[in-house]
Structure formats: C-alpha cells, structure tokens
C-alpha atoms as a PDB file:
ATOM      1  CA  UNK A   1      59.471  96.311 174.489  1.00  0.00           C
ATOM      2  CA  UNK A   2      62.145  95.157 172.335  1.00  0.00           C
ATOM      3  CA  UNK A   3      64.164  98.164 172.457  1.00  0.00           C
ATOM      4  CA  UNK A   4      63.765  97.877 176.676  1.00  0.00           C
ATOM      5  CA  UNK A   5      65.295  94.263 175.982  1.00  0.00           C
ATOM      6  CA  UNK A   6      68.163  95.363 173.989  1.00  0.00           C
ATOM      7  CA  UNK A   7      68.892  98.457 175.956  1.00  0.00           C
ATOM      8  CA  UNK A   8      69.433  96.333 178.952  1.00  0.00           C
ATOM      9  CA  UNK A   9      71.257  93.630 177.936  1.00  0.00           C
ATOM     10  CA  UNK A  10      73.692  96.698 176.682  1.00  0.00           C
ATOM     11  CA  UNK A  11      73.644  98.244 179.892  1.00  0.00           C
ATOM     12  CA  UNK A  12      74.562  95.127 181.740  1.00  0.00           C
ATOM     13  CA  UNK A  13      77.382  94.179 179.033  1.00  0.00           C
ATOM     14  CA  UNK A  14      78.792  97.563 179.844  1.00  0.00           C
ATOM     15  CA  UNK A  15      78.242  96.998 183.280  1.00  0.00           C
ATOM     16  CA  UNK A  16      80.281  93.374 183.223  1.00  0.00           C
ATOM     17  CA  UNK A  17      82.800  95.452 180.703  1.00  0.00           C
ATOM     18  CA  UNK A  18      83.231  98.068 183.989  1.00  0.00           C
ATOM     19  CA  UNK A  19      83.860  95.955 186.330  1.00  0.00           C
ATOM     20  CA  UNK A  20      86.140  93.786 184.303  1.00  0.00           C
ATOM     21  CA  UNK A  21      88.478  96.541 183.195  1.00  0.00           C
ATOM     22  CA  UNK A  22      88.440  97.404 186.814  1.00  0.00           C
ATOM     23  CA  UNK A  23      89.619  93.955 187.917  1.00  0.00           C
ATOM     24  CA  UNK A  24      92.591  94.351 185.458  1.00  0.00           C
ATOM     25  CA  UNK A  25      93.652  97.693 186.513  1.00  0.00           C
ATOM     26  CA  UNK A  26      93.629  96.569 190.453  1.00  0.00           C
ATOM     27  CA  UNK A  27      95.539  93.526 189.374  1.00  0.00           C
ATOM     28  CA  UNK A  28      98.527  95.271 187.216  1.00  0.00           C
ATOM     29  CA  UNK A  29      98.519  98.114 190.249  1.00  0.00           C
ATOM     30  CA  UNK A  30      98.909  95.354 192.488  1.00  0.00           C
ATOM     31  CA  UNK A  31     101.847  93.349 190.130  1.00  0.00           C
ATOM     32  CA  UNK A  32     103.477  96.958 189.636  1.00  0.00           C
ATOM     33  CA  UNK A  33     103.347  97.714 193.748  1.00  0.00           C
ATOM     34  CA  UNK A  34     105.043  94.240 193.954  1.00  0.00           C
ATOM     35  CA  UNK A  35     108.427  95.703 191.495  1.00  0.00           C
ATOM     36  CA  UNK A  36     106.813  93.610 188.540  1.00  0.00           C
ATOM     37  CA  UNK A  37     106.724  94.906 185.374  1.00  0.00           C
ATOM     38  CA  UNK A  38     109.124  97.923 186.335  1.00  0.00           C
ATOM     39  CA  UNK A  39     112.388  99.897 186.324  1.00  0.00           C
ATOM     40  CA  UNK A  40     112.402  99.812 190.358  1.00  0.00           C
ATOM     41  CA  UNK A  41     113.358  96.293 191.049  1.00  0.00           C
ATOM     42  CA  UNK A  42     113.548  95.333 194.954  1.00  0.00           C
ATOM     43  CA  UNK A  43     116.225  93.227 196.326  1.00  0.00           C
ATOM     44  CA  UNK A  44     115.157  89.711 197.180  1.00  0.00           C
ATOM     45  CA  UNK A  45     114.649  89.369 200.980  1.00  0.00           C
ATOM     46  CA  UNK A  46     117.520  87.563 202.457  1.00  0.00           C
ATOM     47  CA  UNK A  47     117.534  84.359 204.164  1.00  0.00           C
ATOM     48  CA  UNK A  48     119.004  81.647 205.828  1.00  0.00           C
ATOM     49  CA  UNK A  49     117.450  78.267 206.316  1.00  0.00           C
ATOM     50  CA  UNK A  50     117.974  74.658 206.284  1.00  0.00           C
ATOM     51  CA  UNK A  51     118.329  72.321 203.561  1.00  0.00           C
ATOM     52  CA  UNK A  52     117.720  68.809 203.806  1.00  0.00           C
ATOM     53  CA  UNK A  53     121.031  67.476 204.989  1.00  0.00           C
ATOM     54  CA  UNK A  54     121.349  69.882 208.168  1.00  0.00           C
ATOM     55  CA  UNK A  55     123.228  72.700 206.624  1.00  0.00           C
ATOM     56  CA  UNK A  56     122.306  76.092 206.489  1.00  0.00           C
ATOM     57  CA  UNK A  57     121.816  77.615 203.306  1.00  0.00           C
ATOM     58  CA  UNK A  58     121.898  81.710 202.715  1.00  0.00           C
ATOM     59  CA  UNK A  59     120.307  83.153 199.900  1.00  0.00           C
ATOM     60  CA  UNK A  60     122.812  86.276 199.761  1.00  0.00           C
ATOM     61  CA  UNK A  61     125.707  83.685 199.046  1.00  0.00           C
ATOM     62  CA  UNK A  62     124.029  82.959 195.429  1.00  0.00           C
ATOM     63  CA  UNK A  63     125.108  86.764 194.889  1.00  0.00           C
ATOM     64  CA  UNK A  64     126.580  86.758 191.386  1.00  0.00           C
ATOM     65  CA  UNK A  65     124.608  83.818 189.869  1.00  0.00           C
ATOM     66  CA  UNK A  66     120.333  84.053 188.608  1.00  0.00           C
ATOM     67  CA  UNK A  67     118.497  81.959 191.331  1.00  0.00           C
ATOM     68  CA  UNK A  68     115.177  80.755 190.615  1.00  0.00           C
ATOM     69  CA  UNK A  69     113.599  80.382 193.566  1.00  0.00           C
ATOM     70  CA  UNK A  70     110.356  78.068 193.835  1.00  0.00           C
ATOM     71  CA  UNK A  71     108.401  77.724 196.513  1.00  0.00           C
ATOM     72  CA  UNK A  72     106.668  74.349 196.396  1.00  0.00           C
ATOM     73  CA  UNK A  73     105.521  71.060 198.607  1.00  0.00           C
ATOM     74  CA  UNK A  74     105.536  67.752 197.792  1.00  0.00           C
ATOM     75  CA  UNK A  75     101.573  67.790 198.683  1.00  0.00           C
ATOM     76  CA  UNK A  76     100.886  70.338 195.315  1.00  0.00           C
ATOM     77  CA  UNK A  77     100.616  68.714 191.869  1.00  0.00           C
ATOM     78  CA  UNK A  78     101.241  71.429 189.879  1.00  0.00           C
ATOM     79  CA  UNK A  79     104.501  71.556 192.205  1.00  0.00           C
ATOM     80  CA  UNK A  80     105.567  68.187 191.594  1.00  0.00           C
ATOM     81  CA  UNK A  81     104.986  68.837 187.849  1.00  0.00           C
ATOM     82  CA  UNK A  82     107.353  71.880 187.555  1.00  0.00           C
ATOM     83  CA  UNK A  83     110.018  70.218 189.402  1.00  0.00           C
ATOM     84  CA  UNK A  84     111.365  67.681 186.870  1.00  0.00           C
ATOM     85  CA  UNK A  85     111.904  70.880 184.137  1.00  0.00           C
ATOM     86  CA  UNK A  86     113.222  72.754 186.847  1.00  0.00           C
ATOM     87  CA  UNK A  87     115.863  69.843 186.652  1.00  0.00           C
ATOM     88  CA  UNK A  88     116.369  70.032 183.383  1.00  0.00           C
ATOM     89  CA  UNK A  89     117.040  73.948 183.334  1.00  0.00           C
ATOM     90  CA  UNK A  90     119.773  73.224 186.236  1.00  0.00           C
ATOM     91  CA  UNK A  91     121.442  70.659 184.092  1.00  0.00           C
ATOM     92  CA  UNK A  92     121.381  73.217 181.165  1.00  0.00           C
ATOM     93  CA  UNK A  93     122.202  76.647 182.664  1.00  0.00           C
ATOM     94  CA  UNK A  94     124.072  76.154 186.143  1.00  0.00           C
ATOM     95  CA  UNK A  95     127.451  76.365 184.117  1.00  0.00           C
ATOM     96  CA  UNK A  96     126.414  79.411 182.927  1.00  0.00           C
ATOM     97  CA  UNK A  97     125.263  80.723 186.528  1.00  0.00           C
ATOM     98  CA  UNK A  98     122.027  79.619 186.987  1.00  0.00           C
ATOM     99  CA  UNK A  99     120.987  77.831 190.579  1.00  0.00           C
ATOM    100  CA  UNK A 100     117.378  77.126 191.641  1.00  0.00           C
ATOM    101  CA  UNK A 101     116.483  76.520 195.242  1.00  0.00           C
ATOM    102  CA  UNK A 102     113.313  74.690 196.109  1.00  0.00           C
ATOM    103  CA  UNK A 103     111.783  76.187 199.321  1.00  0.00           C
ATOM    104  CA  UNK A 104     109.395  73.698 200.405  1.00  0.00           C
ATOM    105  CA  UNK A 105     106.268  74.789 202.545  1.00  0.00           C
ATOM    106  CA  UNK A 106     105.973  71.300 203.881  1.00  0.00           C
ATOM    107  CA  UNK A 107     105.497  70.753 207.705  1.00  0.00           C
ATOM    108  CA  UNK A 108     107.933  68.368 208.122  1.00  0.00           C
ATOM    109  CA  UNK A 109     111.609  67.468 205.793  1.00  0.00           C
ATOM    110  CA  UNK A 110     110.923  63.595 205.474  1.00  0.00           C
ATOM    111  CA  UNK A 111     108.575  63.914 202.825  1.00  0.00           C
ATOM    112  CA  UNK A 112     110.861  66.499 201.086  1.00  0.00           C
ATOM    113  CA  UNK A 113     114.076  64.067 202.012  1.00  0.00           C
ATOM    114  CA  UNK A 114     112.242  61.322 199.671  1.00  0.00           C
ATOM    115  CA  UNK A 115     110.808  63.366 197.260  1.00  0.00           C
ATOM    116  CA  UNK A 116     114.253  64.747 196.448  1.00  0.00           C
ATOM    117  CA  UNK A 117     115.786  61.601 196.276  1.00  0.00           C
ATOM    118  CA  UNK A 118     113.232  59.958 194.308  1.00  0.00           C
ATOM    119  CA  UNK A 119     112.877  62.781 192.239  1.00  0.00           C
ATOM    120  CA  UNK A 120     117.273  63.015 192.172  1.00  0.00           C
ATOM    121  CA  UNK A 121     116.964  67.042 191.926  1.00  0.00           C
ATOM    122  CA  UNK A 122     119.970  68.459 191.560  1.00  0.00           C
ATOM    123  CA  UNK A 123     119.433  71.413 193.693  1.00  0.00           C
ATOM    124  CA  UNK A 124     119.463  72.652 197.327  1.00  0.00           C
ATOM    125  CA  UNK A 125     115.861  72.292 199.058  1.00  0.00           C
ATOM    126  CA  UNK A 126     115.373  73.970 202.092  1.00  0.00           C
ATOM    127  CA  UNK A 127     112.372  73.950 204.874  1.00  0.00           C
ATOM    128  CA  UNK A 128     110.273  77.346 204.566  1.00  0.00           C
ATOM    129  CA  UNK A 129     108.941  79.072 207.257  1.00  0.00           C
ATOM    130  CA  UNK A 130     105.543  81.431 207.352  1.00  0.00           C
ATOM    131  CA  UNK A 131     107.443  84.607 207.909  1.00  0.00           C
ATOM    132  CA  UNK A 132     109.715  83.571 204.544  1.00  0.00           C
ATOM    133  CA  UNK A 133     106.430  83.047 202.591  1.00  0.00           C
ATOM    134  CA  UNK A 134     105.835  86.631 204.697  1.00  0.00           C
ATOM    135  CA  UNK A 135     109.371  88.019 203.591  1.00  0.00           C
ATOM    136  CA  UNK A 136     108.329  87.588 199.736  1.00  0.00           C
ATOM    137  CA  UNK A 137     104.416  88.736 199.993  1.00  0.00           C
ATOM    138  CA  UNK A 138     102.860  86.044 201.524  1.00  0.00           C
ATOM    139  CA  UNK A 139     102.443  82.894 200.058  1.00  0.00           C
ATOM    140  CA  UNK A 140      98.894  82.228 199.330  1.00  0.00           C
ATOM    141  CA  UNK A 141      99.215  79.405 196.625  1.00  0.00           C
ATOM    142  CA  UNK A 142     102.060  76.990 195.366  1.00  0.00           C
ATOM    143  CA  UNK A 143     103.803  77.137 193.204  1.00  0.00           C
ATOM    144  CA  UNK A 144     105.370  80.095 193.366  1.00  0.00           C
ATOM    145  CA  UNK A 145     108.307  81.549 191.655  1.00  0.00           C
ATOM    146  CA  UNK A 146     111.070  84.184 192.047  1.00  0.00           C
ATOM    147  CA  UNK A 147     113.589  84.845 189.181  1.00  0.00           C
ATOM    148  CA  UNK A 148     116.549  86.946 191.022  1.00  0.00           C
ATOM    149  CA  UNK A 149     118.975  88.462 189.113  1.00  0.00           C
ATOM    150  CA  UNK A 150     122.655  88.179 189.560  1.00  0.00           C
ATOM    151  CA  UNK A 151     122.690  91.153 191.455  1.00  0.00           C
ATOM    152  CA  UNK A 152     120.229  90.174 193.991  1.00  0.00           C
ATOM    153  CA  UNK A 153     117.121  91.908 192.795  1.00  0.00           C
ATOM    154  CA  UNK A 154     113.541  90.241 191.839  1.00  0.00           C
ATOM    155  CA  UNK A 155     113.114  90.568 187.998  1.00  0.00           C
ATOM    156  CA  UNK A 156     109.912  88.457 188.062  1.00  0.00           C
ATOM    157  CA  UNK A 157     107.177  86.581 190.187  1.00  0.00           C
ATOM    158  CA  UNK A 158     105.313  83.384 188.378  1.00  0.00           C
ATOM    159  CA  UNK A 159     102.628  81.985 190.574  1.00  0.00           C
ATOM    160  CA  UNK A 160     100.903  79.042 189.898  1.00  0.00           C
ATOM    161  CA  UNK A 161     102.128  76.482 186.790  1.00  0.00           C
ATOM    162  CA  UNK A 162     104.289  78.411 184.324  1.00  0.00           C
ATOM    163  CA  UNK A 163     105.091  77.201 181.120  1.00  0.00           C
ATOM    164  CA  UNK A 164     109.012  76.654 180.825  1.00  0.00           C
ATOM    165  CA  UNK A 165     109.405  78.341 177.808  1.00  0.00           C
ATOM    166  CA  UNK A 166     108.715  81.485 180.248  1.00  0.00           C
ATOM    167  CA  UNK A 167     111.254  80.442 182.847  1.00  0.00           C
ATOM    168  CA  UNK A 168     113.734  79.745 180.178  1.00  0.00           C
ATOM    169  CA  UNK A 169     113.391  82.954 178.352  1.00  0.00           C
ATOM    170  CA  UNK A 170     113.656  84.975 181.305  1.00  0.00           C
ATOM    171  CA  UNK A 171     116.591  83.130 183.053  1.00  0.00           C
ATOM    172  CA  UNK A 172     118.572  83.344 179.323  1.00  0.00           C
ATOM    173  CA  UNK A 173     118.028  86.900 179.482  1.00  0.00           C
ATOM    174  CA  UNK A 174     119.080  87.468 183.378  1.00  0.00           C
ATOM    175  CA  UNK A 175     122.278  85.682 182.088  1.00  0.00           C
ATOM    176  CA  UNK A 176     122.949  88.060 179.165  1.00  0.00           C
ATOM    177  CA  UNK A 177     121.526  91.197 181.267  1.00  0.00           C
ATOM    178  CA  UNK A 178     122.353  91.316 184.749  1.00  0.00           C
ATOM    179  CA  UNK A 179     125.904  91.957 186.471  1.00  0.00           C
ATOM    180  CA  UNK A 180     127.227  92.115 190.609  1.00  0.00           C
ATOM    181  CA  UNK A 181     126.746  96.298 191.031  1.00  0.00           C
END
C-alpha cells in the first residue's frame, strides 16, 4: 500500500515536472519566434503618431540613437511606477544617444497631457493605436517595453515591471554595441 502511495505521488511529480518543462520550452520558442534571444534581430515597425502637443512624431527619425520604447497608460500602476526611472535614464543617457518614447494606450490625451506635466517627463508621449500595439505583437498587458538599437532593430522586449538595473544594462550596451548600417 505504501509503495502504491509513493509510486504515485512520483508519477504525478513527474507528471507536473512534464508539463512544466513543456511550458518553458513553448515560452522560449515563442520569445525566440519574436527575434529575442537571437542573432536575427527584426527591424522595429515604423510609425508615425501624435504626441501630446499636436505634432507628429516618426519613429524612423530616432535612426542613429537607442530608443526605449514603453508602452504604458496612465490607468496601469506598474506603468506609472516605471515612468519616473525612465526619467532618470533620459536625464543620464540622452547625451549619449539614448531617447525613450512613451506610447500611451489611453483612450483619450487629457489624462496623458496631465500626467506628463505632473509627472514633468522629459520625453515625447504619443497616443497609440490597436494596430501599433498590432505592429509590435499585440499588446496584451502594460507595461511593455522595446529596446531598439541605433540601427533600428529590436534587441529586447520587457513586459510587465522590469527592474532598471535591466534597462540600464542593456541600453549601456546598445550604446557601446550598435552603429547606423
């Protein structure tokens, strides 16, 4: 009776082991299908929208500089937690070519017009659209978070809070790394 006991409690720990290991693999096929984690970097989707003073704002014209670009609403806490480091990293690295766009996903720009200024971010904000959230694999969840590369491809994808130690690390090396082709 015992041995029945142990044997299935071993077959259903190998079981949960299974399906586990299966979640994994589905999840790094699906980051590596993305251009994550490889050689074969796509080139960020280009765009033009409009920021929060009426002016249109085109993603392609960053060419040359690391963009971080964060998709975000004023609605999302997590959001509204990232965005004052965010501020700090443009103070500290847009001399050296960094410049991080907020896309905000919400419906309407007054509530991004005061957010900004009570917030005083020192970047572009611009109104996103579905088919942008389409353009960069549907966007499920905020935050979300592009690093781009000087020359215009996706190096990395962050969604949800990410640490800023992450951000900083990766932009530092997109500085170093990355050139116009």
């Amino acid at each position: 009776m015992i041995r029945r006991t142990v044997k299935r409690k071993l077959l259903l720990s190998f079981i949960a082991l299974a399906i586990s290991l299966g979640l994994f693999l589905a999840a790094r096929a699906n980051f590596r299908a993305q251009g994550i984690g490889s050689a074969d970097r796509g080139t960020a989707p280009d765009f033009t929208l409009t920021d929060l003073s009426g002016k249109p704002l085109t993603l392609s014209s960053y060419r040359g500089k690391v963009v971080l670009l964060d998709f975000w609403a004023t609605w999302c806490d997590p959001c509204r937690d990232e965005i004052p480091r965010f501020i700090v990293l443009q103070d500290k690295y847009g001399a050296r070519g960094l410049q991080i766009i907020g896309v905000s996903m919400d419906d309407s720009p007054e509530p991004v017009r005061q957010f900004q200024k009570r917030f005083r971010m020192n970047y572009p904000a611009v109104m996103g659209t579905a088919r942008i959230g389409e353009l960069y694999g549907g966007i499920l969840g905020l935050p979300v978070a592009f690093l781009i590369g000087s020359d215009g491809r996706i190096y990395s994808k962050h969604v949800g809070t990410t640490d800023t130690a992450v951000f900083e690390k990766e932009i530092l090396t997109l500085l170093r790394t990355t050139q116009v082709p």
